[in-house]
C-alpha atoms as a PDB file:
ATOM      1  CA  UNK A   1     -68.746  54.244 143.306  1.00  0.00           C
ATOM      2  CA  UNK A   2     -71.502  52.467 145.726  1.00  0.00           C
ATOM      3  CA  UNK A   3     -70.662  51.293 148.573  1.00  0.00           C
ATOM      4  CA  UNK A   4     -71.071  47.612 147.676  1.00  0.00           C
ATOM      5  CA  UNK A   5     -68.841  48.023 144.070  1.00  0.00           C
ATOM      6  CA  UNK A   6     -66.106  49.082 146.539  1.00  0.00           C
ATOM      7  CA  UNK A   7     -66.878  46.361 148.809  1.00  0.00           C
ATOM      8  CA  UNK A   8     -66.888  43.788 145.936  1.00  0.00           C
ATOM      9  CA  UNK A   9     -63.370  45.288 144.893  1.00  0.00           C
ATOM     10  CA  UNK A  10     -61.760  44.621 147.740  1.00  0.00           C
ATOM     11  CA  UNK A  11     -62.948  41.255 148.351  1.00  0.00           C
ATOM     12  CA  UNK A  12     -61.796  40.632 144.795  1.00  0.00           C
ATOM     13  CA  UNK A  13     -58.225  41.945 145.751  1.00  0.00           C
ATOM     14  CA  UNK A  14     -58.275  40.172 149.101  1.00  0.00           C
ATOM     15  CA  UNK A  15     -59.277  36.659 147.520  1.00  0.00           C
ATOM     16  CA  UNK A  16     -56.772  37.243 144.827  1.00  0.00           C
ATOM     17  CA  UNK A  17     -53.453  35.046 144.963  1.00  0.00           C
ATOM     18  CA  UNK A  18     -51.734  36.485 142.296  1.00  0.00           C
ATOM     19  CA  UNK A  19     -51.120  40.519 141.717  1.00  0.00           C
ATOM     20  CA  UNK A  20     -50.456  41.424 137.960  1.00  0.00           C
ATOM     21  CA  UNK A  21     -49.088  44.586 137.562  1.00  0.00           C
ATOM     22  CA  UNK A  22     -48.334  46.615 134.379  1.00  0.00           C
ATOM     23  CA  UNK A  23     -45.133  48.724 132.972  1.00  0.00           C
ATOM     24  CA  UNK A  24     -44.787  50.626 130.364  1.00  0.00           C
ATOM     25  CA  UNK A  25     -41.305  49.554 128.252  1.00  0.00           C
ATOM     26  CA  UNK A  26     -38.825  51.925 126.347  1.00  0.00           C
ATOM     27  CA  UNK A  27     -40.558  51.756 123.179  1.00  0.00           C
ATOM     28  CA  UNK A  28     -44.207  52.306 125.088  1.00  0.00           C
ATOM     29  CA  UNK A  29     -44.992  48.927 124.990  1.00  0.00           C
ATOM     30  CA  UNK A  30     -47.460  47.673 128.237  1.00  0.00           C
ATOM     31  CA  UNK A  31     -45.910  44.958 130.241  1.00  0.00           C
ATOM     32  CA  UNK A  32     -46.941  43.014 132.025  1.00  0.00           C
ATOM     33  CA  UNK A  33     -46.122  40.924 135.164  1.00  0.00           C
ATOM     34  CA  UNK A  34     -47.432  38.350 137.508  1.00  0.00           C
ATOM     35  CA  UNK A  35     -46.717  38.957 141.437  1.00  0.00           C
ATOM     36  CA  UNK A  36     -47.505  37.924 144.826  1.00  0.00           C
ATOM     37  CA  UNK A  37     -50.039  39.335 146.888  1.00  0.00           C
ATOM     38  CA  UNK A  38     -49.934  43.184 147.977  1.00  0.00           C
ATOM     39  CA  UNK A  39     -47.672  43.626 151.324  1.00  0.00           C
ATOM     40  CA  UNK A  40     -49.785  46.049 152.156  1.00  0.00           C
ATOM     41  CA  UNK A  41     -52.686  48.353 150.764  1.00  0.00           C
ATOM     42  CA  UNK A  42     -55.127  51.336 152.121  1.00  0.00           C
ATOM     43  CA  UNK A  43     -58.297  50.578 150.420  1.00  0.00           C
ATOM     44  CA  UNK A  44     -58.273  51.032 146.817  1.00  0.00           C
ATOM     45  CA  UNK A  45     -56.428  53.892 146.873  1.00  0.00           C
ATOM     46  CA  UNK A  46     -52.287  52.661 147.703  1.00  0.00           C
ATOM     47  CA  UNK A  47     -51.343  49.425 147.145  1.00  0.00           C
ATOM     48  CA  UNK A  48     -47.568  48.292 148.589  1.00  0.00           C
ATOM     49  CA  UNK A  49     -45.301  45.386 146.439  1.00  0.00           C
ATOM     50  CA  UNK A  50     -41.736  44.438 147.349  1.00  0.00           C
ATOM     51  CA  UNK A  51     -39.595  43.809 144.709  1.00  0.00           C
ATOM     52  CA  UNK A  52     -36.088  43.580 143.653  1.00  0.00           C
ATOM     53  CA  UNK A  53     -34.440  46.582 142.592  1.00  0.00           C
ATOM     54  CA  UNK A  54     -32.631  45.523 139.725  1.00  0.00           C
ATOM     55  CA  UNK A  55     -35.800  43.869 138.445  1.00  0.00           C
ATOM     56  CA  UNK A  56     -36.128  44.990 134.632  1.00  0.00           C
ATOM     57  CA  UNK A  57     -39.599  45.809 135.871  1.00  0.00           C
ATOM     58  CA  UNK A  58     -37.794  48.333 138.414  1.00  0.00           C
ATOM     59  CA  UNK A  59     -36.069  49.779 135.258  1.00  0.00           C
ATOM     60  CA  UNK A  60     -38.946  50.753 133.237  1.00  0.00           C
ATOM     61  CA  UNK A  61     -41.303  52.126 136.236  1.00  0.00           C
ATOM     62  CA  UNK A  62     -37.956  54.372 137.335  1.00  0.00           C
ATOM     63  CA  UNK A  63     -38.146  55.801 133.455  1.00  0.00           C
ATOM     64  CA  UNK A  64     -42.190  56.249 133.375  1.00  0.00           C
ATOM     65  CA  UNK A  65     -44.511  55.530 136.754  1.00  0.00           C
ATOM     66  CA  UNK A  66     -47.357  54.977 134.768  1.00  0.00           C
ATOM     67  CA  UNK A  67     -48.693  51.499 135.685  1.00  0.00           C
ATOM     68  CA  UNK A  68     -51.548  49.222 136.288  1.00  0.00           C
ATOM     69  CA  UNK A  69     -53.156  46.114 138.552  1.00  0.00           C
ATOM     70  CA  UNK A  70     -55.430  43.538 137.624  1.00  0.00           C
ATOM     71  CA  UNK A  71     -56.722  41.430 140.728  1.00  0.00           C
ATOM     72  CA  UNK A  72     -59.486  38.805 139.680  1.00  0.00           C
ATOM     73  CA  UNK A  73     -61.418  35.788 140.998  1.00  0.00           C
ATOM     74  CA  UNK A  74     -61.402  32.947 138.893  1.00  0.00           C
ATOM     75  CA  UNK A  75     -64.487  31.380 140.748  1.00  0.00           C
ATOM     76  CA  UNK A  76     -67.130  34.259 139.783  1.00  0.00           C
ATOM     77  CA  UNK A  77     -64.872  35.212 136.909  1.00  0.00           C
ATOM     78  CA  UNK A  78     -64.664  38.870 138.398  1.00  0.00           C
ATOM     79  CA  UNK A  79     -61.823  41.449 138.296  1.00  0.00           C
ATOM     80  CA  UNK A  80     -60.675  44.694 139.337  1.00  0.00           C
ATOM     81  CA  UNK A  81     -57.958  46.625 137.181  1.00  0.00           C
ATOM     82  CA  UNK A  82     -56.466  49.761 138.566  1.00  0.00           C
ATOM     83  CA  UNK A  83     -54.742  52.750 137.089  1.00  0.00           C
ATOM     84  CA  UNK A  84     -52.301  54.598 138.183  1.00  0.00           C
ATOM     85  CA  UNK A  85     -48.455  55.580 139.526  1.00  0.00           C
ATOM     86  CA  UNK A  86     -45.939  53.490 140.996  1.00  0.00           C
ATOM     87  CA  UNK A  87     -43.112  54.665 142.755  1.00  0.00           C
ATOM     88  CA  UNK A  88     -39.811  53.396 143.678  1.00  0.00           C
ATOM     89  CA  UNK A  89     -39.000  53.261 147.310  1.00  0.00           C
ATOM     90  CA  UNK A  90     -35.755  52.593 148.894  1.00  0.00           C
ATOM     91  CA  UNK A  91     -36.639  54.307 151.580  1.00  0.00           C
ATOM     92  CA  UNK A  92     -35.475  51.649 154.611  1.00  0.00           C
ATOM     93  CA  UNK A  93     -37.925  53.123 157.569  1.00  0.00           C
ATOM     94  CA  UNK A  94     -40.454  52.160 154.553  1.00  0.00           C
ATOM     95  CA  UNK A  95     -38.449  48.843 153.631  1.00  0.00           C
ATOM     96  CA  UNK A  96     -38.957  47.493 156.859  1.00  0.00           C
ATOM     97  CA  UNK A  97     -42.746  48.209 157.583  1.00  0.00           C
ATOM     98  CA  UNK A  98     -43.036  45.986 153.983  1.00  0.00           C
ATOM     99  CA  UNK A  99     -40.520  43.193 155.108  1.00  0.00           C
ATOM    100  CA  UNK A 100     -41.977  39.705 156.510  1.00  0.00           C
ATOM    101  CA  UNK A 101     -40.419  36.443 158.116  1.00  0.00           C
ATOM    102  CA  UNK A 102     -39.306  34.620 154.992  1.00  0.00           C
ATOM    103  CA  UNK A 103     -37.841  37.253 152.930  1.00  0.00           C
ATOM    104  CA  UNK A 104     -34.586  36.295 153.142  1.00  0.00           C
ATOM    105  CA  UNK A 105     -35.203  34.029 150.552  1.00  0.00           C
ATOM    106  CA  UNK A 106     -35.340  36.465 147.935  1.00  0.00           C
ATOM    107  CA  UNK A 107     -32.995  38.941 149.789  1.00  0.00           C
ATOM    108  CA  UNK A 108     -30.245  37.085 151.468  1.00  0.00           C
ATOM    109  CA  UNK A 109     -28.837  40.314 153.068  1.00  0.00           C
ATOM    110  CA  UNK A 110     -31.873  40.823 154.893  1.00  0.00           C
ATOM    111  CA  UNK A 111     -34.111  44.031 155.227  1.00  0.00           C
ATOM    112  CA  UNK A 112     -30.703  45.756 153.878  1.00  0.00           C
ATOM    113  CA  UNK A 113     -30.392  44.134 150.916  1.00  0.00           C
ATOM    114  CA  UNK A 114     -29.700  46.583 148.409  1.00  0.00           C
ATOM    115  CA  UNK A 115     -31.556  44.073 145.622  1.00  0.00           C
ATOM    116  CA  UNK A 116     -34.285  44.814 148.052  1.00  0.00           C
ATOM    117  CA  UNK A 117     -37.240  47.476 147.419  1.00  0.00           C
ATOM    118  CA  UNK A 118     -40.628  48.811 147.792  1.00  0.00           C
ATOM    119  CA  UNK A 119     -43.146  49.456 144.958  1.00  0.00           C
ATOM    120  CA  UNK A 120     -45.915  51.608 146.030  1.00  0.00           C
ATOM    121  CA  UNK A 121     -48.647  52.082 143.928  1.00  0.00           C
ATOM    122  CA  UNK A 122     -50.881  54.747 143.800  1.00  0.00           C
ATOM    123  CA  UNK A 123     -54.471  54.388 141.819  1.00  0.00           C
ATOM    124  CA  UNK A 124     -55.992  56.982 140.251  1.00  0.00           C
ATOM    125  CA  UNK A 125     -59.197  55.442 138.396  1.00  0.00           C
ATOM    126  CA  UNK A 126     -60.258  52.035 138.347  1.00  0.00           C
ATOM    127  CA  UNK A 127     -62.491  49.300 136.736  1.00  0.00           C
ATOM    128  CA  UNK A 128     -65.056  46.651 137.957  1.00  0.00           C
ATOM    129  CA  UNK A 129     -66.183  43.610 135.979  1.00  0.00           C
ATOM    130  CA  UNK A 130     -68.895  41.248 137.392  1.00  0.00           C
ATOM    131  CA  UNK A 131     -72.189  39.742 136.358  1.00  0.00           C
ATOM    132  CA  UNK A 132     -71.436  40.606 132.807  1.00  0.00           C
ATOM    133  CA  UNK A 133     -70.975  44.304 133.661  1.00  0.00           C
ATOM    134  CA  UNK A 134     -68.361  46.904 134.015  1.00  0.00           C
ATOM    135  CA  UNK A 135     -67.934  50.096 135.635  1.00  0.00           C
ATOM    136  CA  UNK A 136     -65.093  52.661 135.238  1.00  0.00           C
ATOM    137  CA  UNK A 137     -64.508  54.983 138.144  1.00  0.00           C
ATOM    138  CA  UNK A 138     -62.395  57.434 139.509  1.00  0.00           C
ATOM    139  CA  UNK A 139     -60.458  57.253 142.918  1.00  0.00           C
ATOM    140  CA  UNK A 140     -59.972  60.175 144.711  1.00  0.00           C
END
């Protein structure tokens, strides 16, 4: 992928308020969910989502990892989905690095909160829409 596709990915992911992620349910149905920004990301490649662990969403990525992310900008009507694994973390050194002032009010036990968890997400291919194109791509 050039240099400016990857560029105009991540501007679309940055810009983007809402995260919408996809499961896969017991009877291999896609699901899918709207979220809050990524806590945290490297590039294309890992993206970072806290959660709470006895989300039904939780549930069906602890069965099968296979998920996806669609980030888009309504203003240029752009988007960026993602393909991939996600991963369950409980993990606390991992917990904490994700946690930010405010969290309590999902997680009223704090950073310890066993209701409290990390998704990490890791891509494997991906695909950009803009100016009435699309490209598929893989991410190493």
């Amino acid at each position: 992928m050039s240099k400016t596709a990857i560029a105009a990915a991540l501007s679309i992911i940055e810009k983007s308020r809402t995260s919408l992620i996809g499961s896969v349910d017991e009877d291999g149905f896609p699901n899918v969910k709207a979220m809050l920004r990524p806590r945290e990301r490297d590039g294309l490649k890992t993206v970072f989502f806290s959660t709470n662990t006895s989300s039904m969403r939780v549930a069906q990525f602890l069965k099968n990892e296979k998920a996806s992310l669609y980030f888009y900008d309504p203003d240029y009507f752009r988007g960026i989905m993602l393909k991939g694994s996600m991963e369950v973390i409980t993990e606390q050194s991992i917990k904490e690095r994700i946690w930010r002032d405010g969290d309590t009010m999902y997680y009223k036990k704090g950073v310890t909160d066993p209701d409290y968890c990390v998704l990490k997400f890791t891509a494997t291919s991906g695909r950009l829409y803009g100016d009435f194109k699309s490209k598929t791509f893989r991410i190493e």
